[in-house]
C-alpha atoms as a PDB file:
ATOM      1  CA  UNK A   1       1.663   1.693 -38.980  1.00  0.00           C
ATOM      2  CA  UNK A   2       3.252  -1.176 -36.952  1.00  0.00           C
ATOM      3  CA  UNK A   3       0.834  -3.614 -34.724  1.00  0.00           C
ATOM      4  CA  UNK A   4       2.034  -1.757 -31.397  1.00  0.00           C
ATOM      5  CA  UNK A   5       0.727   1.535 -33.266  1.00  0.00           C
ATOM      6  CA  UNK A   6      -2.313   0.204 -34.137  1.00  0.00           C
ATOM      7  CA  UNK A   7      -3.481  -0.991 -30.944  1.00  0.00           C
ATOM      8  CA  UNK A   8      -2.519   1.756 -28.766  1.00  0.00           C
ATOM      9  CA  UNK A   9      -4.741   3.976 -30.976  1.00  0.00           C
ATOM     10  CA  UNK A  10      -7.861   1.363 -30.881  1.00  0.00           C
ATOM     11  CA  UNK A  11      -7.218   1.182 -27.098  1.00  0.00           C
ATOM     12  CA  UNK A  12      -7.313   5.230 -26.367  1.00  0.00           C
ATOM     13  CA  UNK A  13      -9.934   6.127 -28.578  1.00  0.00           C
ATOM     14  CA  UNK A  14     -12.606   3.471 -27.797  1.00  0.00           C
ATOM     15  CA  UNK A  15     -12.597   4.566 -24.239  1.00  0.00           C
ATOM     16  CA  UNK A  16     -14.111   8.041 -24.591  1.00  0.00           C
ATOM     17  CA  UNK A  17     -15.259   8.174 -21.252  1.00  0.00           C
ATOM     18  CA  UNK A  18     -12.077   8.077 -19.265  1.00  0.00           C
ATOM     19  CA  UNK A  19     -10.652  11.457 -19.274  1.00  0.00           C
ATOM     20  CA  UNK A  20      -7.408  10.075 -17.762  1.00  0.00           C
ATOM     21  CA  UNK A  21      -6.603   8.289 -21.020  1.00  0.00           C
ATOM     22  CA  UNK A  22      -5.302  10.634 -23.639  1.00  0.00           C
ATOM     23  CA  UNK A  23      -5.959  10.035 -27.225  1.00  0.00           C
ATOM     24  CA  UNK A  24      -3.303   9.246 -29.701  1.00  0.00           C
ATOM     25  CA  UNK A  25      -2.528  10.530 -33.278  1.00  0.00           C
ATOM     26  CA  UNK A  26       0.159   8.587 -35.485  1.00  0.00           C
ATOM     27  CA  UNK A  27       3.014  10.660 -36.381  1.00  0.00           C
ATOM     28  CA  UNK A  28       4.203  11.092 -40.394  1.00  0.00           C
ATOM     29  CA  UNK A  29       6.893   9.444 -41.249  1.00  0.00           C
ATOM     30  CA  UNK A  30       8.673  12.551 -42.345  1.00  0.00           C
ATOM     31  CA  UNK A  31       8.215  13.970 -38.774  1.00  0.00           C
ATOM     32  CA  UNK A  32      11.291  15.260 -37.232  1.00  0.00           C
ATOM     33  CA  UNK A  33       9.728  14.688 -33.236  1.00  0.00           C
ATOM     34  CA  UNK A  34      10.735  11.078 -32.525  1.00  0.00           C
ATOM     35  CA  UNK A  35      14.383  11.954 -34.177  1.00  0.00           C
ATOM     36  CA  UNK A  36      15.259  15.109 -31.906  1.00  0.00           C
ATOM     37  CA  UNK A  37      13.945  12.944 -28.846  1.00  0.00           C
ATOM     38  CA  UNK A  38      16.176  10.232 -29.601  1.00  0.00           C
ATOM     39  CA  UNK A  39      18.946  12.452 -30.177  1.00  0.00           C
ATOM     40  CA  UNK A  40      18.453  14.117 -27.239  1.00  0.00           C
ATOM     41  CA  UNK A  41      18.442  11.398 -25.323  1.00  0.00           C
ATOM     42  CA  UNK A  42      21.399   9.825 -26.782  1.00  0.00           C
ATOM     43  CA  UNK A  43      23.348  13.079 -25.827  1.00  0.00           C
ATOM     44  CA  UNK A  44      22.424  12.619 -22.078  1.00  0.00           C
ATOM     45  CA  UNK A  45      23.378   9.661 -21.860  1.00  0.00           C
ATOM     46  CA  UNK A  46      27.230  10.213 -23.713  1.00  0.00           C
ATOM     47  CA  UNK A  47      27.439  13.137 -21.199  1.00  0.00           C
ATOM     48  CA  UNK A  48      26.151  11.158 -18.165  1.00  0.00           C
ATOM     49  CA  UNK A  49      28.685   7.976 -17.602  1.00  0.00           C
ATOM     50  CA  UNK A  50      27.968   7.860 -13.462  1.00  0.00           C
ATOM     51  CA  UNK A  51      26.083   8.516 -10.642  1.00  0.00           C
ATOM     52  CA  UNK A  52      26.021   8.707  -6.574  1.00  0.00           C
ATOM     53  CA  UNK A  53      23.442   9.017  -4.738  1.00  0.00           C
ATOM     54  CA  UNK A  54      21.248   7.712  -1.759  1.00  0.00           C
ATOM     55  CA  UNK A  55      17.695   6.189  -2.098  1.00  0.00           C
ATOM     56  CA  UNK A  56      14.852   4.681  -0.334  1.00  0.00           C
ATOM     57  CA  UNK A  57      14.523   1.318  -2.372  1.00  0.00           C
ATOM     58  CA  UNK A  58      11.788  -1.001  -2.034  1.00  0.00           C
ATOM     59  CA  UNK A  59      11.632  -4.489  -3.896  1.00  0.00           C
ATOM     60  CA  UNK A  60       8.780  -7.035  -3.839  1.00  0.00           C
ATOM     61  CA  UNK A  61       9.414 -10.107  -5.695  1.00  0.00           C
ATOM     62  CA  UNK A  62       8.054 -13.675  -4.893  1.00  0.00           C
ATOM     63  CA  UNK A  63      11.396 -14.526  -2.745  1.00  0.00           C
ATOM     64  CA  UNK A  64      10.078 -11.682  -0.557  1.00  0.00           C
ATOM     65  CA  UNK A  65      10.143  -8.232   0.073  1.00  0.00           C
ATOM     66  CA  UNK A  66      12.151  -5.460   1.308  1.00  0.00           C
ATOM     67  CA  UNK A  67      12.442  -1.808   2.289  1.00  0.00           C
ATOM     68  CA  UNK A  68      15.359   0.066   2.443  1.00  0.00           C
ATOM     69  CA  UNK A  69      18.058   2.979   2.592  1.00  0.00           C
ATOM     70  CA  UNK A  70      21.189   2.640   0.091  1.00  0.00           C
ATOM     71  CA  UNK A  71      24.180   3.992  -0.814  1.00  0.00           C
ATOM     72  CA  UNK A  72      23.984   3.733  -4.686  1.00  0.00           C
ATOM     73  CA  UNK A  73      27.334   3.624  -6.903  1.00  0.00           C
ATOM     74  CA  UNK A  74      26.924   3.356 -10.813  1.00  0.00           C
ATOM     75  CA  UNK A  75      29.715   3.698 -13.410  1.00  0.00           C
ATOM     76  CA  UNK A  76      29.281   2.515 -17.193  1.00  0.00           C
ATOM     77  CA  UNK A  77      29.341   0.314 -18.540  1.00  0.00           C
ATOM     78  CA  UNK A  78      28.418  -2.196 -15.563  1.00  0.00           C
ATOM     79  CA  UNK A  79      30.091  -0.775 -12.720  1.00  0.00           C
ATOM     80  CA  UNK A  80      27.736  -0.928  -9.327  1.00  0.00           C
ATOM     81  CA  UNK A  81      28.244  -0.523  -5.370  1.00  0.00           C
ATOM     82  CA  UNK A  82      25.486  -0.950  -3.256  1.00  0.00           C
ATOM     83  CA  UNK A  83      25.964  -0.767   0.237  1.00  0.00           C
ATOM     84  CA  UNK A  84      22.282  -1.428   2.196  1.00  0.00           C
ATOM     85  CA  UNK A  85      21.863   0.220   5.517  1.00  0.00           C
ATOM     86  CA  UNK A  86      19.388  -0.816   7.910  1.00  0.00           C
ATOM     87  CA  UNK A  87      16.657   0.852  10.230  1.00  0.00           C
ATOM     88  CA  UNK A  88      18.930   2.756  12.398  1.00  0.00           C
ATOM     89  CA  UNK A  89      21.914   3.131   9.067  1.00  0.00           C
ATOM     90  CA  UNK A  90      23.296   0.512   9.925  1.00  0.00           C
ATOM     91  CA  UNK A  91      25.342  -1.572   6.796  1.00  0.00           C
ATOM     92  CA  UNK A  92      22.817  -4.720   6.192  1.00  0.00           C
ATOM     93  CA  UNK A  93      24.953  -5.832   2.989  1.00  0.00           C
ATOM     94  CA  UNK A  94      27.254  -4.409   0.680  1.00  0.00           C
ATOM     95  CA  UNK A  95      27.497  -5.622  -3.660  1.00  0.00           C
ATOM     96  CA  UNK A  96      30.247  -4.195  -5.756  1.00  0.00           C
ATOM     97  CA  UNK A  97      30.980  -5.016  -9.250  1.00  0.00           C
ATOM     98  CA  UNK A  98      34.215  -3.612 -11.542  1.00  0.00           C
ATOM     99  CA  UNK A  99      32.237  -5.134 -14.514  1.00  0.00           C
ATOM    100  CA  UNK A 100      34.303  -8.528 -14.314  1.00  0.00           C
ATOM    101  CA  UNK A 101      33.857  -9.587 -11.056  1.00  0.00           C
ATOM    102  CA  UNK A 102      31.715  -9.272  -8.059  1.00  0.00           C
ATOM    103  CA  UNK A 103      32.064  -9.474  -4.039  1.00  0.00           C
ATOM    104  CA  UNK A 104      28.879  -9.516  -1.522  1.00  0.00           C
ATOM    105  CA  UNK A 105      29.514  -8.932   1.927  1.00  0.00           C
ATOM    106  CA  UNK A 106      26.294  -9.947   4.480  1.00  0.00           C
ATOM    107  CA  UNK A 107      26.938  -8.515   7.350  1.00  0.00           C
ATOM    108  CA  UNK A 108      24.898 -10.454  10.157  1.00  0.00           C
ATOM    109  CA  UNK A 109      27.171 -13.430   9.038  1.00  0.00           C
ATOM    110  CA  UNK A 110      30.310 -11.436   8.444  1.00  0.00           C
ATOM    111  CA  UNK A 111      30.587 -13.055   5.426  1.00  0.00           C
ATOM    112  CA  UNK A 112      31.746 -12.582   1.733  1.00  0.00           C
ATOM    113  CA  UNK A 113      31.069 -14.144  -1.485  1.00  0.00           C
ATOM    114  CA  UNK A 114      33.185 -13.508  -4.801  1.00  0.00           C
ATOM    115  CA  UNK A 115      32.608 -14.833  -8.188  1.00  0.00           C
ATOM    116  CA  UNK A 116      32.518 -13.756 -12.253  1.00  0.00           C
ATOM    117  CA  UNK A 117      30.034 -11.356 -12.901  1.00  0.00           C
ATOM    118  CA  UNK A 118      27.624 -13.111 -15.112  1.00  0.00           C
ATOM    119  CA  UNK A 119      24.229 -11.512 -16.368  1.00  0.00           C
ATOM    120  CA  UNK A 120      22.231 -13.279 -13.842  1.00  0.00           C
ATOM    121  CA  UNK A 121      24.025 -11.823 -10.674  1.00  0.00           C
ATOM    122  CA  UNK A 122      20.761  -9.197  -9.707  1.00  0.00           C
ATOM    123  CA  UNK A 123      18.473 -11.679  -9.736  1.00  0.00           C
ATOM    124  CA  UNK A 124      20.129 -14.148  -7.558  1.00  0.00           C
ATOM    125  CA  UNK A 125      21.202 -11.614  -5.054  1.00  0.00           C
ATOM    126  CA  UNK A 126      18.077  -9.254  -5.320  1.00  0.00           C
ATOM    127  CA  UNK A 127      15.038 -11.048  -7.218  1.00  0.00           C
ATOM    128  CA  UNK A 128      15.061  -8.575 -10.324  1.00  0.00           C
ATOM    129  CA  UNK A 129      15.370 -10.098 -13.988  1.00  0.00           C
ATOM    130  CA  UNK A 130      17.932  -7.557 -15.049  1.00  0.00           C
ATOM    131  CA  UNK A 131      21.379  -7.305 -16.546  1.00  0.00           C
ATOM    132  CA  UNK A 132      23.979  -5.106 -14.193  1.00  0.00           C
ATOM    133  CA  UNK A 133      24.998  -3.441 -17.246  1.00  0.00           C
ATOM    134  CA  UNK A 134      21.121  -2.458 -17.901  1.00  0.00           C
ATOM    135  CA  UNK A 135      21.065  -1.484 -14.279  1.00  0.00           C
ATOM    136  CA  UNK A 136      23.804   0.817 -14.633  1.00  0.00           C
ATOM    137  CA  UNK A 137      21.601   2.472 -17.381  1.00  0.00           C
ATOM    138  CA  UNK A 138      18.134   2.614 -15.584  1.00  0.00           C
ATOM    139  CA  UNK A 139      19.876   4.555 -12.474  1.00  0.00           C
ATOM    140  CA  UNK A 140      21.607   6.667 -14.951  1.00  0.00           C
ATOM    141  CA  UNK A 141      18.211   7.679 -16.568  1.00  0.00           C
ATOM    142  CA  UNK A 142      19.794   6.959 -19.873  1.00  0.00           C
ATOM    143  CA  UNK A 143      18.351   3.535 -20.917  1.00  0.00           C
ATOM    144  CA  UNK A 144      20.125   1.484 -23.848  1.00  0.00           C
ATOM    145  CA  UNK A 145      17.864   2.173 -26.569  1.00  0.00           C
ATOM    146  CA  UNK A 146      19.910  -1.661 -28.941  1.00  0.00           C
ATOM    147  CA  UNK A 147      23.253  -1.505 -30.993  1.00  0.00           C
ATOM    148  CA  UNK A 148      20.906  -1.953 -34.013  1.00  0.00           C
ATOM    149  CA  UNK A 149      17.526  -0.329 -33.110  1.00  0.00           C
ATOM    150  CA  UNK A 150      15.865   2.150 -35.533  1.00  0.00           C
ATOM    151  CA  UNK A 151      13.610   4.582 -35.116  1.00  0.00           C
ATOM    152  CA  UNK A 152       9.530   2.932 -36.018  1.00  0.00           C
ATOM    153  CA  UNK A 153       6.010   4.224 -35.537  1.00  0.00           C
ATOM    154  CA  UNK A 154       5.607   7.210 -33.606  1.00  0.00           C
ATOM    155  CA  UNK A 155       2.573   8.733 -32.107  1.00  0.00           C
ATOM    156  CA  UNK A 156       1.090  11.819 -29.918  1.00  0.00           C
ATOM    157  CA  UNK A 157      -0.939  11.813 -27.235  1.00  0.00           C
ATOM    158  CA  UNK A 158      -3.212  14.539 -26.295  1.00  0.00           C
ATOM    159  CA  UNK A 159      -1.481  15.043 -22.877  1.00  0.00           C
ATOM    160  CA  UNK A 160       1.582  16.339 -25.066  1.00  0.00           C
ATOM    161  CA  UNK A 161       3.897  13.096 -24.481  1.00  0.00           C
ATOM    162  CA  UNK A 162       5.347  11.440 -27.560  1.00  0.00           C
ATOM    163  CA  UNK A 163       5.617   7.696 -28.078  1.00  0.00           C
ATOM    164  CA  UNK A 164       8.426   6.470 -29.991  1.00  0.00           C
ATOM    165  CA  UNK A 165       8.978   2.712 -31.082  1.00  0.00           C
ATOM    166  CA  UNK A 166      12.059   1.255 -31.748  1.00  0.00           C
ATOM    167  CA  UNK A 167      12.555  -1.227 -34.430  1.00  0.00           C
ATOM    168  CA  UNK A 168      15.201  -4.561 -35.616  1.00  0.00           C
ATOM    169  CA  UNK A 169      16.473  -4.675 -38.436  1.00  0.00           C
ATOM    170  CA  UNK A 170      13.256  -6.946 -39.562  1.00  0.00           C
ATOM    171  CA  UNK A 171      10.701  -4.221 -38.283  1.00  0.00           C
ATOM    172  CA  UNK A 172      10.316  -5.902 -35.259  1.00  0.00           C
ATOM    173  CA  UNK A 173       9.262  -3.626 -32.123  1.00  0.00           C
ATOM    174  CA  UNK A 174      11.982  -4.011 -29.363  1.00  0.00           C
ATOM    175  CA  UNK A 175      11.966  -0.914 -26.778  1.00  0.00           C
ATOM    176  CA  UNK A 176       9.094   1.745 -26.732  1.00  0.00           C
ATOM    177  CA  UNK A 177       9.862   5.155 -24.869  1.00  0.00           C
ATOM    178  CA  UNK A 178       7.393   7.824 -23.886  1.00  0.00           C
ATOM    179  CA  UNK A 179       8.910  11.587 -24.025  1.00  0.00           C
ATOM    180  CA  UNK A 180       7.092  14.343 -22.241  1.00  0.00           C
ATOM    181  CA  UNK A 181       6.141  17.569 -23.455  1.00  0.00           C
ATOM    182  CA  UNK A 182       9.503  19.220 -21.898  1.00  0.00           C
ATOM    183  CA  UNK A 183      11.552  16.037 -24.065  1.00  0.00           C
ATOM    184  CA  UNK A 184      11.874  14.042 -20.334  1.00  0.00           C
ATOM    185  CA  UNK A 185      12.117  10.278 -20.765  1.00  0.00           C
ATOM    186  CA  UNK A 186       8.757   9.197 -18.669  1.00  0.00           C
ATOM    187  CA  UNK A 187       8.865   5.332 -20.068  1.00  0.00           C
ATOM    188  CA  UNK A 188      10.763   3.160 -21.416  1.00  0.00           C
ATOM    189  CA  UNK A 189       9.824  -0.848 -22.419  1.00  0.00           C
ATOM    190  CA  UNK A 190      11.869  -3.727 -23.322  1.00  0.00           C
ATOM    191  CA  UNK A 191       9.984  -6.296 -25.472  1.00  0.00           C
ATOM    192  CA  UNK A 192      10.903 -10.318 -26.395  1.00  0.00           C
ATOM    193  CA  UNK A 193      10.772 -10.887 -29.739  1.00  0.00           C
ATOM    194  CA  UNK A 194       7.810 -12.650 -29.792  1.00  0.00           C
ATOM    195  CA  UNK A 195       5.943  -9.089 -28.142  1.00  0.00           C
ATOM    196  CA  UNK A 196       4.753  -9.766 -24.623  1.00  0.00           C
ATOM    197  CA  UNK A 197       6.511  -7.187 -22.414  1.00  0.00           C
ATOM    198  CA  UNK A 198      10.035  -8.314 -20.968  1.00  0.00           C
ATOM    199  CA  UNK A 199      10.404  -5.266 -18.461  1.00  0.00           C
ATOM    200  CA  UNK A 200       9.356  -1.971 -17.657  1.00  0.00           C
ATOM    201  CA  UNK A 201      11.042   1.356 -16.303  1.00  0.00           C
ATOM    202  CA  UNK A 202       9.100   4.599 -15.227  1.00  0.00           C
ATOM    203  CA  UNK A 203      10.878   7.896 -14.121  1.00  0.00           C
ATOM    204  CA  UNK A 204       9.411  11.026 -12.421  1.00  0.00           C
ATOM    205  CA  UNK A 205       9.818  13.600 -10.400  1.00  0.00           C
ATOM    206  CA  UNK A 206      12.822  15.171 -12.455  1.00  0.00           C
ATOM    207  CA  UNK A 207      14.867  17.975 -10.764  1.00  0.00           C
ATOM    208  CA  UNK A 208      17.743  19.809 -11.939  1.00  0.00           C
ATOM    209  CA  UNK A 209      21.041  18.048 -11.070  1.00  0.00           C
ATOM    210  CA  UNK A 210      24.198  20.197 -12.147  1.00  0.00           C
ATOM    211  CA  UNK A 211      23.069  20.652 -15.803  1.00  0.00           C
ATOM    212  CA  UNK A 212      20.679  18.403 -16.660  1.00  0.00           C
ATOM    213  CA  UNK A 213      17.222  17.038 -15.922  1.00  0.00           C
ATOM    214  CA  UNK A 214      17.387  13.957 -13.704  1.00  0.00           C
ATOM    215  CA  UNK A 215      14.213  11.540 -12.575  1.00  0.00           C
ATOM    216  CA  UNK A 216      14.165  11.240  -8.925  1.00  0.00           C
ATOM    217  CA  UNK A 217      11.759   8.451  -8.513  1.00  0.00           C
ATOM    218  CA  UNK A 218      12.418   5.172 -10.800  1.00  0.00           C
ATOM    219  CA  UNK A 219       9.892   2.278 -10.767  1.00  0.00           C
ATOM    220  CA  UNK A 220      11.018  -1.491 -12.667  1.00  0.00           C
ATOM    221  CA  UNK A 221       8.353  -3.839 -13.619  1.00  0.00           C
ATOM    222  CA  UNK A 222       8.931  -7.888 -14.134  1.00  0.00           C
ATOM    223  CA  UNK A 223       5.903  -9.186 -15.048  1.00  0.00           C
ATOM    224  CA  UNK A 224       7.423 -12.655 -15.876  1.00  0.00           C
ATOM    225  CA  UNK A 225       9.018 -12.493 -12.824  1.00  0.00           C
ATOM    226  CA  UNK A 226       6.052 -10.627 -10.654  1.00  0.00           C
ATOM    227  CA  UNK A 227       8.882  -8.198  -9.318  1.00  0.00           C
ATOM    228  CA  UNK A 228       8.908  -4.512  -8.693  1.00  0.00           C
ATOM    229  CA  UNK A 229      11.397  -2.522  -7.828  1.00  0.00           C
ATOM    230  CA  UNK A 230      11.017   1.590  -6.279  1.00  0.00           C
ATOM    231  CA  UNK A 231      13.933   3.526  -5.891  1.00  0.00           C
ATOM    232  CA  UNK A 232      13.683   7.208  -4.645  1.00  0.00           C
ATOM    233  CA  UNK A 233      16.427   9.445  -4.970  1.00  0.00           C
ATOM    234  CA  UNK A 234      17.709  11.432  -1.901  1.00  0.00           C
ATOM    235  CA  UNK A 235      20.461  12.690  -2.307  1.00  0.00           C
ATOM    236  CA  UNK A 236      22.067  12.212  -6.304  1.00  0.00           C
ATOM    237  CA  UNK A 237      25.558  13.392  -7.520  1.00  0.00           C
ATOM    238  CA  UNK A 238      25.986  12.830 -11.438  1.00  0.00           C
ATOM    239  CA  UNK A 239      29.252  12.458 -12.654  1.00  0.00           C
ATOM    240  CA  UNK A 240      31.357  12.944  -9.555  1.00  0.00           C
ATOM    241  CA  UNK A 241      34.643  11.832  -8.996  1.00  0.00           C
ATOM    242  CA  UNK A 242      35.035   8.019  -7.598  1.00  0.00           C
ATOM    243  CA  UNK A 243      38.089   7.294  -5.983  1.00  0.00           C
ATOM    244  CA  UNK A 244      40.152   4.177  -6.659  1.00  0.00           C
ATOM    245  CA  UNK A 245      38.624   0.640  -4.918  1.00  0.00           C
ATOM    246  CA  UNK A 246      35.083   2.139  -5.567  1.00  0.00           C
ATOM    247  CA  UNK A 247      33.644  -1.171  -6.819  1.00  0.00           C
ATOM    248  CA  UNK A 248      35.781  -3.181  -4.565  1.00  0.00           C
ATOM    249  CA  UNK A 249      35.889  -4.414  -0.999  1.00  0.00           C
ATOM    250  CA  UNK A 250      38.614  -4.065   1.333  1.00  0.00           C
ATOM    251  CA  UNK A 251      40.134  -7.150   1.818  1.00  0.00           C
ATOM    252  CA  UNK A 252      38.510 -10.236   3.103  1.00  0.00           C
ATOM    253  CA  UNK A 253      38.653 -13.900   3.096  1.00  0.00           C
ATOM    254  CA  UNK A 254      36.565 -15.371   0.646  1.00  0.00           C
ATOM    255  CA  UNK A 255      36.146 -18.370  -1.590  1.00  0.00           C
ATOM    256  CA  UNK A 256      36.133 -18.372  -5.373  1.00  0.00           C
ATOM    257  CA  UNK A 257      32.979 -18.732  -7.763  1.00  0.00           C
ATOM    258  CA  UNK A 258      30.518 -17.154  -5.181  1.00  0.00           C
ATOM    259  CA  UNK A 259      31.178 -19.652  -2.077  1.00  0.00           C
ATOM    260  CA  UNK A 260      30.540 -18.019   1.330  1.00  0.00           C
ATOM    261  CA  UNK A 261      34.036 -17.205   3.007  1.00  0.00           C
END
């Protein structure tokens, strides 16, 4: 049983008293759970490659806070538009992405910046830690579970969810995902090598959408970072058709490598 394994079961079962904490029971390694999860999962997300939708989004990170409605655009693999309305709809500010480059238009200064898209971009415009391309995933409900990820410890809880660890090649826990009893991803956690917790995702309230199971309500956790992000699905459209100039901007003046034009 991996280290992760072994302190998740100390921690549930030495605090008898709080009913809200289920208890957990390692899974054999011949058990077939973790496997169909993961495959299920991985089917979603090859049959789920984009998304529409509109959202209240809040985010609270030390350069400030914000609440929100949005116009979200997603298309794998890193594909975004977000147009940002404000109190009245109004369009606040508008990102788009084609996975190469980027354009921001602020609209109280009528102004646009362009540049490379670079792994960085979210947390310079937005205050949140996380890749676009990982973004893409989150909103899709389909996280990346690694390229080279395999299946590690496993255990159930009482409630009926399933955790599932994910291991490197050197048996090294990466990403951790919590199933519920009806197989919907609940949790998913992305680790740094050296273990302390890199970022978190949470998804609930999952409603039919065409047909498939899709979380409503997403929450991110940076703790590095002491950022949060909500975002609460409106309105959500999975798979629809995206016209050309999607993840573009109608034409504007603007300067090169992310200068204000």
């Amino acid at each position: 049983m991996s280290r992760w394994a072994l302190a998740l079961a100390a921690l549930l079962l030495l605090a008898p008293g709080c009913r809200s904490l289920p208890t957990a029971t390692p899974l054999p390694p011949d058990d077939t759970r973790a496997g169909r999860l993961l495959d299920a999962l991985a089917a979603r997300a090859v049959s789920r490659h984009s998304l529409r939708g509109v959202a209240r989004v809040s985010l609270d990170s030390p350069a400030g806070s914000s609440r929100s409605r949005q116009i979200l655009v997603a298309e794998r693999p890193a594909r975004l538009r977000v147009e940002i309305q404000g109190l009245l709809n109004q369009l606040v500010a508008v990102l788009v992405s084609d996975g190469s480059e980027f354009q921001l238009f602020r609209a109280s200064e009528r102004s646009v910046e362009r540049g490379k898209m670079h792994p960085d971009l979210l947390y310079e415009v937005a205050g949140l830690p996380l890749r676009p391309e990982a973004a893409v995933e989150v909103l899709l409900g389909v996280p990346d579970l690694g390229a080279h990820a395999r299946p590690g410890s496993a255990a159930l809880l009482s409630d009926g969810n399933v955790w599932v660890e994910l291991e490197d090649g050197e048996g090294v826990g990466l990403r951790r995902l919590r199933f519920d009893d009806e197989a919907n991803l609940r949790e998913f956690e992305v680790r740094a090598p050296a273990g302390e917790l890199a970022w978190r995702a949470l998804f609930d309230d999952y409603r039919t959408v065409g047909e498939s199971r899709f979380a409503h309500d997403i929450v991110l956790d940076f703790p590095a970072a002491s950022a949060r992000a909500e975002i609460s699905f409106q309105q959500v459209e999975l798979n629809p058709p995206l016209p050309p100039g999607t993840f573009a901007l109608e034409a504007a003046p603007a300067r090169e490598g992310g200068q204000r034009g």
